[in-house]
Protein backbone atom coordinates (compact mmCIF):
# COMPACT_ATOMS: atom_id res chain seq x y z
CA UNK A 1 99.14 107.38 119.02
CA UNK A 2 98.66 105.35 122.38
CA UNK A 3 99.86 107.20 125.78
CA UNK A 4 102.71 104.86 126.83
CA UNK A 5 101.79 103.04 130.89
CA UNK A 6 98.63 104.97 130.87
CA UNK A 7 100.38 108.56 132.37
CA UNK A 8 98.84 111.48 131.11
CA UNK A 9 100.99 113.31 128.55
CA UNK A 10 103.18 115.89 128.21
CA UNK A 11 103.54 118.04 125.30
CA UNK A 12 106.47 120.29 124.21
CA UNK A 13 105.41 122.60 121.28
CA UNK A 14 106.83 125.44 119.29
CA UNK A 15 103.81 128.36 119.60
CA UNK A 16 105.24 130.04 116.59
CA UNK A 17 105.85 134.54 115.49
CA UNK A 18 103.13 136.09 118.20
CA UNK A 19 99.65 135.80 116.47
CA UNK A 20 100.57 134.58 113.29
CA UNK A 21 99.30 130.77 113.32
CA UNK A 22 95.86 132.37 114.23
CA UNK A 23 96.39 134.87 111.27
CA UNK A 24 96.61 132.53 108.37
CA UNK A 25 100.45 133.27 107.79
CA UNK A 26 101.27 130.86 105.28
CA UNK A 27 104.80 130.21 107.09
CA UNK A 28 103.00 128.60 110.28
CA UNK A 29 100.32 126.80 108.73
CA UNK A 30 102.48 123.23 109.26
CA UNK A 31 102.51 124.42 112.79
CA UNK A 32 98.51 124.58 112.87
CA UNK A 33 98.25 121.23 111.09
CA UNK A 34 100.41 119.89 114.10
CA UNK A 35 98.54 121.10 117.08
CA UNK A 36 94.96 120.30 115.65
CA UNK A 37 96.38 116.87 114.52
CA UNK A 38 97.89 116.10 117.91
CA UNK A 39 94.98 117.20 119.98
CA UNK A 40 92.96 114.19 119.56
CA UNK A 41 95.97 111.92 120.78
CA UNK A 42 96.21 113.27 123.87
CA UNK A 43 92.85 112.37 125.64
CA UNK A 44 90.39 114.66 127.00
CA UNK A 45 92.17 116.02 130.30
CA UNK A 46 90.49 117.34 133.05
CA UNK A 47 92.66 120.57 133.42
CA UNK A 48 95.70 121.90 131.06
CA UNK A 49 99.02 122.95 133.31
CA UNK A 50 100.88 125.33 130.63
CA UNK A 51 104.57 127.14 130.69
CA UNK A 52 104.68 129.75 128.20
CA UNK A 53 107.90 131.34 127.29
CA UNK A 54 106.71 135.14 128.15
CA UNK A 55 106.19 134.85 131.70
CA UNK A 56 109.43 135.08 133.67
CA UNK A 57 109.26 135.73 137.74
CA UNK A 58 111.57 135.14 141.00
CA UNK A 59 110.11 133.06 142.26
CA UNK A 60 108.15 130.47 140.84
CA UNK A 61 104.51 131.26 140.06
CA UNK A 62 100.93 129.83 139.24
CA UNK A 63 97.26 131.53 137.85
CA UNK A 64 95.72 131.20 140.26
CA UNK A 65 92.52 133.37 138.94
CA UNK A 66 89.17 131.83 138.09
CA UNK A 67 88.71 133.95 134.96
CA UNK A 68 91.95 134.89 133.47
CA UNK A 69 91.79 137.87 130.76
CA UNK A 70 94.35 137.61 127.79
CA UNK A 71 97.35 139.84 127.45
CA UNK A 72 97.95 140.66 124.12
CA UNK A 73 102.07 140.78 124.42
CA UNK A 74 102.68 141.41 121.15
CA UNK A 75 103.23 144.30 118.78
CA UNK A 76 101.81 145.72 115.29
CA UNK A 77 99.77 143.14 113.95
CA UNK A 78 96.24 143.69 112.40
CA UNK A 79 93.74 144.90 114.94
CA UNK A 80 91.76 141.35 114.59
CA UNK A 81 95.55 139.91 116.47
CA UNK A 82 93.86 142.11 119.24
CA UNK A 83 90.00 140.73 119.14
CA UNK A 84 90.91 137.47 119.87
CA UNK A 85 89.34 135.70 122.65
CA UNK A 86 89.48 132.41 124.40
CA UNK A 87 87.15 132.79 127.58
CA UNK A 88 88.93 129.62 129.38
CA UNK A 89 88.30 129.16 132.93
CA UNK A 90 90.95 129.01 135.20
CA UNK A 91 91.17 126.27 137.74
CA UNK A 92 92.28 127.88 141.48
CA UNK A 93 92.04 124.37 143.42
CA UNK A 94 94.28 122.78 140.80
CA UNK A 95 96.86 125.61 141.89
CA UNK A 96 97.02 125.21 145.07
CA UNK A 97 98.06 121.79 144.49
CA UNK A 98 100.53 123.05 142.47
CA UNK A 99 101.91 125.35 144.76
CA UNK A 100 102.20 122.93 147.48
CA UNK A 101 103.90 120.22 145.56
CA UNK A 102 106.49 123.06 144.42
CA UNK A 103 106.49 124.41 148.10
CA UNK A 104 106.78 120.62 149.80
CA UNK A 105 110.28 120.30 146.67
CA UNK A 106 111.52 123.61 148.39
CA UNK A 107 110.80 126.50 145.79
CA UNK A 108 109.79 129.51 146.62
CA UNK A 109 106.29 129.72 145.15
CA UNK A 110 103.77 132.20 144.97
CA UNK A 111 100.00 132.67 143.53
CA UNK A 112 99.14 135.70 141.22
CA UNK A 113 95.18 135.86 141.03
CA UNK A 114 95.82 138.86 138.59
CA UNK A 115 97.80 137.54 136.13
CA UNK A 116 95.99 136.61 132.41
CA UNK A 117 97.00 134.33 129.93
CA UNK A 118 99.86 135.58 127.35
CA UNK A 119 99.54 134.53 123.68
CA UNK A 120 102.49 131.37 124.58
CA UNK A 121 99.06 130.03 126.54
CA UNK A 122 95.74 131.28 124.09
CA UNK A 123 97.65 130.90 120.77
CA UNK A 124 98.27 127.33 120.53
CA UNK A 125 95.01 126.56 123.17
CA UNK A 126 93.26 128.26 120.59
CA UNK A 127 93.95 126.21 118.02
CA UNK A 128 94.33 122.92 120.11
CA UNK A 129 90.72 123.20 122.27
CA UNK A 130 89.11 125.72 120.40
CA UNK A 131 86.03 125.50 122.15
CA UNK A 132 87.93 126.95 125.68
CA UNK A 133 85.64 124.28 127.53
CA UNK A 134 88.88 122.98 129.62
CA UNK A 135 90.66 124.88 132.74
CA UNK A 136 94.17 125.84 132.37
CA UNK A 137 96.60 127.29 134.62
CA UNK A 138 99.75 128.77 133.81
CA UNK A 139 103.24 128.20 135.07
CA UNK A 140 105.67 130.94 135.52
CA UNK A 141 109.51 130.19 134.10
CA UNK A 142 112.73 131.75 136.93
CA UNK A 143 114.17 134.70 135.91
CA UNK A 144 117.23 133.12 136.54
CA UNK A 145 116.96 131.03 133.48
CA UNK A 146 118.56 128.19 135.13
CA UNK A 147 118.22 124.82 133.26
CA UNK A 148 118.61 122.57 136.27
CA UNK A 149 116.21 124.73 138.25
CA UNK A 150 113.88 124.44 135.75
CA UNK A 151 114.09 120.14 135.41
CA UNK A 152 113.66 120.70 139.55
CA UNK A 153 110.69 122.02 138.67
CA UNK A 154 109.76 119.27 136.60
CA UNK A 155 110.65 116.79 138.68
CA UNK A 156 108.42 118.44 141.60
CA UNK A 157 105.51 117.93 139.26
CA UNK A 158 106.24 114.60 138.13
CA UNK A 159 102.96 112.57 140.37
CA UNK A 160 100.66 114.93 138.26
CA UNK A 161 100.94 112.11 135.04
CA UNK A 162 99.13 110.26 137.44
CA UNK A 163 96.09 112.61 137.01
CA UNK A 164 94.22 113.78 134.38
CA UNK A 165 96.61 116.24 133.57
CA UNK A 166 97.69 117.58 130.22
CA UNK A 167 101.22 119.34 130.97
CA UNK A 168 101.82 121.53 127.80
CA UNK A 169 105.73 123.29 127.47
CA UNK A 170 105.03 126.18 124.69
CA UNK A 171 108.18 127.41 123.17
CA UNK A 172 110.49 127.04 120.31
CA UNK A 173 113.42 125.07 119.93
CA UNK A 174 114.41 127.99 117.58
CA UNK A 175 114.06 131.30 118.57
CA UNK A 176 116.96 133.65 116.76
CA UNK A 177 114.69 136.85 116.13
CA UNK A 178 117.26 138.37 113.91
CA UNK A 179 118.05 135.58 111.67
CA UNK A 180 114.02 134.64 111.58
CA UNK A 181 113.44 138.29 110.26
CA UNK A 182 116.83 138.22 108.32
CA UNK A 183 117.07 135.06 106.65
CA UNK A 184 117.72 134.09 102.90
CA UNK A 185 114.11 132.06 102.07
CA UNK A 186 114.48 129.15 100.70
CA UNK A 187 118.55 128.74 102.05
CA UNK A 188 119.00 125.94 104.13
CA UNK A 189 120.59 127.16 107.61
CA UNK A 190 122.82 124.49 108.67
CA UNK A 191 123.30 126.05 112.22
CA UNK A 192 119.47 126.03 113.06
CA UNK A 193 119.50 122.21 111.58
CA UNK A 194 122.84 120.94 113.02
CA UNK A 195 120.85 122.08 116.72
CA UNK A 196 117.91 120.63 116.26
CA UNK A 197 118.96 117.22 115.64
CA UNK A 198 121.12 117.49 118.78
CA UNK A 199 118.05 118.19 120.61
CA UNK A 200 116.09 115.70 118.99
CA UNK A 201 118.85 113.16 119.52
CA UNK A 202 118.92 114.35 123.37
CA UNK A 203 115.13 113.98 123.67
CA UNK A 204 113.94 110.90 121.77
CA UNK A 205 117.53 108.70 121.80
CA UNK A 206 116.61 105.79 124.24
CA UNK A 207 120.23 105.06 124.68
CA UNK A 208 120.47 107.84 126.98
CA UNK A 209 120.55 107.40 130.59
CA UNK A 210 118.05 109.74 132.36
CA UNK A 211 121.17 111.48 134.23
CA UNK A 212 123.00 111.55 130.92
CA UNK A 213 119.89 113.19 129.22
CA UNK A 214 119.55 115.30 132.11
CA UNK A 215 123.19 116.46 132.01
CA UNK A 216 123.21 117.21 127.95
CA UNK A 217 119.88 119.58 128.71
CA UNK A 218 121.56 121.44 131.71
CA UNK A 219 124.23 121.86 129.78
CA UNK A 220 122.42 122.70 126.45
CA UNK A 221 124.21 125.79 125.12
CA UNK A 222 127.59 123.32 124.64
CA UNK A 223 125.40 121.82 121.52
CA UNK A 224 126.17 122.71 118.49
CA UNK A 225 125.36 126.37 117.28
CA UNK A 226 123.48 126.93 120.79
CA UNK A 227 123.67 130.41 121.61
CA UNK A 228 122.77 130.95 117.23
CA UNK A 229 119.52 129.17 118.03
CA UNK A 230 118.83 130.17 121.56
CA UNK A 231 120.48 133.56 122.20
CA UNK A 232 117.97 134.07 124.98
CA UNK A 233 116.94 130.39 126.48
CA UNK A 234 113.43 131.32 127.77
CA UNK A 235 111.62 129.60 124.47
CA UNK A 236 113.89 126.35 125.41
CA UNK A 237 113.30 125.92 129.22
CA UNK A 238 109.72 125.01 128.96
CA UNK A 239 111.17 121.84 127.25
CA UNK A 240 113.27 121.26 130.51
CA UNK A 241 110.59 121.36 132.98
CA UNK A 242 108.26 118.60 130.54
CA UNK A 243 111.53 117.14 130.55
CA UNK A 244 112.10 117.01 134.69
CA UNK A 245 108.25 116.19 134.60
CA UNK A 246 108.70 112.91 132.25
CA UNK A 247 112.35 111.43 133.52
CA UNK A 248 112.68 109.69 130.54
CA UNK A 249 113.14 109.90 126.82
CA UNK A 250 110.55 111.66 124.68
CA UNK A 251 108.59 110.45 120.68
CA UNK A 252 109.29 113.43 118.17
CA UNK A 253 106.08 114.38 117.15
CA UNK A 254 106.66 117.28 114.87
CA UNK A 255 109.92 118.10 112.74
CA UNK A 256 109.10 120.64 110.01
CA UNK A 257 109.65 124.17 109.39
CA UNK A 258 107.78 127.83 110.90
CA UNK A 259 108.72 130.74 109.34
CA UNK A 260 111.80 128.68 107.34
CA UNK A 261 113.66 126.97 110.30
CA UNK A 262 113.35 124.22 111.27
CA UNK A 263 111.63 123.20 114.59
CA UNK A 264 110.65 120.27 117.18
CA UNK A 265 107.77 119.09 119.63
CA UNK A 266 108.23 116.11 121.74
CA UNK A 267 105.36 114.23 123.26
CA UNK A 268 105.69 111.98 126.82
């Protein structure tokens, strides 16, 4: 797979049930497949730039610590779900350029030399760049949960795919606890599959106009069985900030199943 007009990717992926894909659950082993197949795609950046779903602030925020621990937000799994380590360097230069192009777009914007890396960053990094040799800094989501805040914040990012930048999204374009505990195996769920294709149809159709794309993912929980998928929309916005990043329509990269519903990753 060839990057399209030689701009440096970006990479919407579901990160999966906490540990599990680094657990050898059955149920996310497509997901695993994915990320270690995509990873040689996507170049050999020179930094990682990653929104994870579990970090939520104010105002937006950046890592801006040159060795992030690993916060281990997640709850009664086998002790070895708390050993893991991925000693990854972060990269504080590379966020203070990100907090001045967020700054110069008019966001509030602040630097946490503190924060660690939540398992929405080390889970799918781990499988992705095993060997931690490349600098990552994380990217807070708003609070506010706004989608066209969030495709600001995108779009104040956007001159990064002129650099050696891999920006990475790390969701889940399902993400119905409930029904994922809940759910009949083996029963098709023709809520979670009736969304997805409307998000895969709003991503990858290149019919679309950018504002018309841009107006179907601010106004995402009209689609079809929307609040069912997304009752909570902080495992979708990462998807609108690659999407404000990009401006423009996205390949499907993975369509298959985690923990029996269906879910998406889009590549720019």
């Amino acid at each position: 797979m060839q990057i399209s007009n030689q701009l440096s990717p970006v990479l919407f992926i579901p990160h999966g049930g906490g540990p599990l894909p680094l657990l050898r659950d059955e149920n996310h082993q497509t997901l695993v497949n994915f990320l270690k197949e995509i990873t040689p795609t996507l170049g050999v950046p020179s930094t990682i730039l990653i929104i994870s779903a579990h970090w939520e602030e104010d105002k937006v925020t950046i890592t801006s610590g040159r060795t992030p621990s690993l916060i281990y937000d997640y709850y009664g799994f086998p002790d070895e779900a708390y050993e893991v380590e991925y000693p990854v360097l972060g990269d504080p230069v590379f966020a203070n350029r990100i907090y001045n192009l967020l700054q110069e777009s008019g966001f509030e914007t602040k630097l946490d030399d503190h924060r660690g890396f939540d398992h929405g960053v080390f889970v799918p990094l781990k499988i992705m760049y095993p060997e931690a040799k490349i600098p990552c800094v994380q990217l807070s989501l708003l609070n506010n949960l706004d989608p066209e805040s969030h495709i600001k914040i995108g779009k104040a990012l956007s001159e990064l795919r002129n650099e050696n930048i891999l920006i990475v999204g790390s969701g889940f374009s399902f993400h119905n606890i409930q029904a994922l505990i809940s759910q009949n195996t083996g029963m098709p769920d023709l809520m979670n599959e009736e969304f997805e294709q409307w998000l895969i149809d709003t991503c990858t159709n290149i019919n679309f106009s950018p504002s018309v794309r841009e107006r179907r993912l601010i106004e995402w929980s009209n689609a079809p069985f929307a609040r069912y998928c997304q009752p909570r929309e902080e495992h979708l916005l990462p998807l609108h900030i690659c999407a404000g990043v990009s401006g423009s329509y996205a390949k499907l990269v993975f369509d298959g199943e985690i923990i029996g519903k269906k879910a998406s990753a889009f590549l720019w």
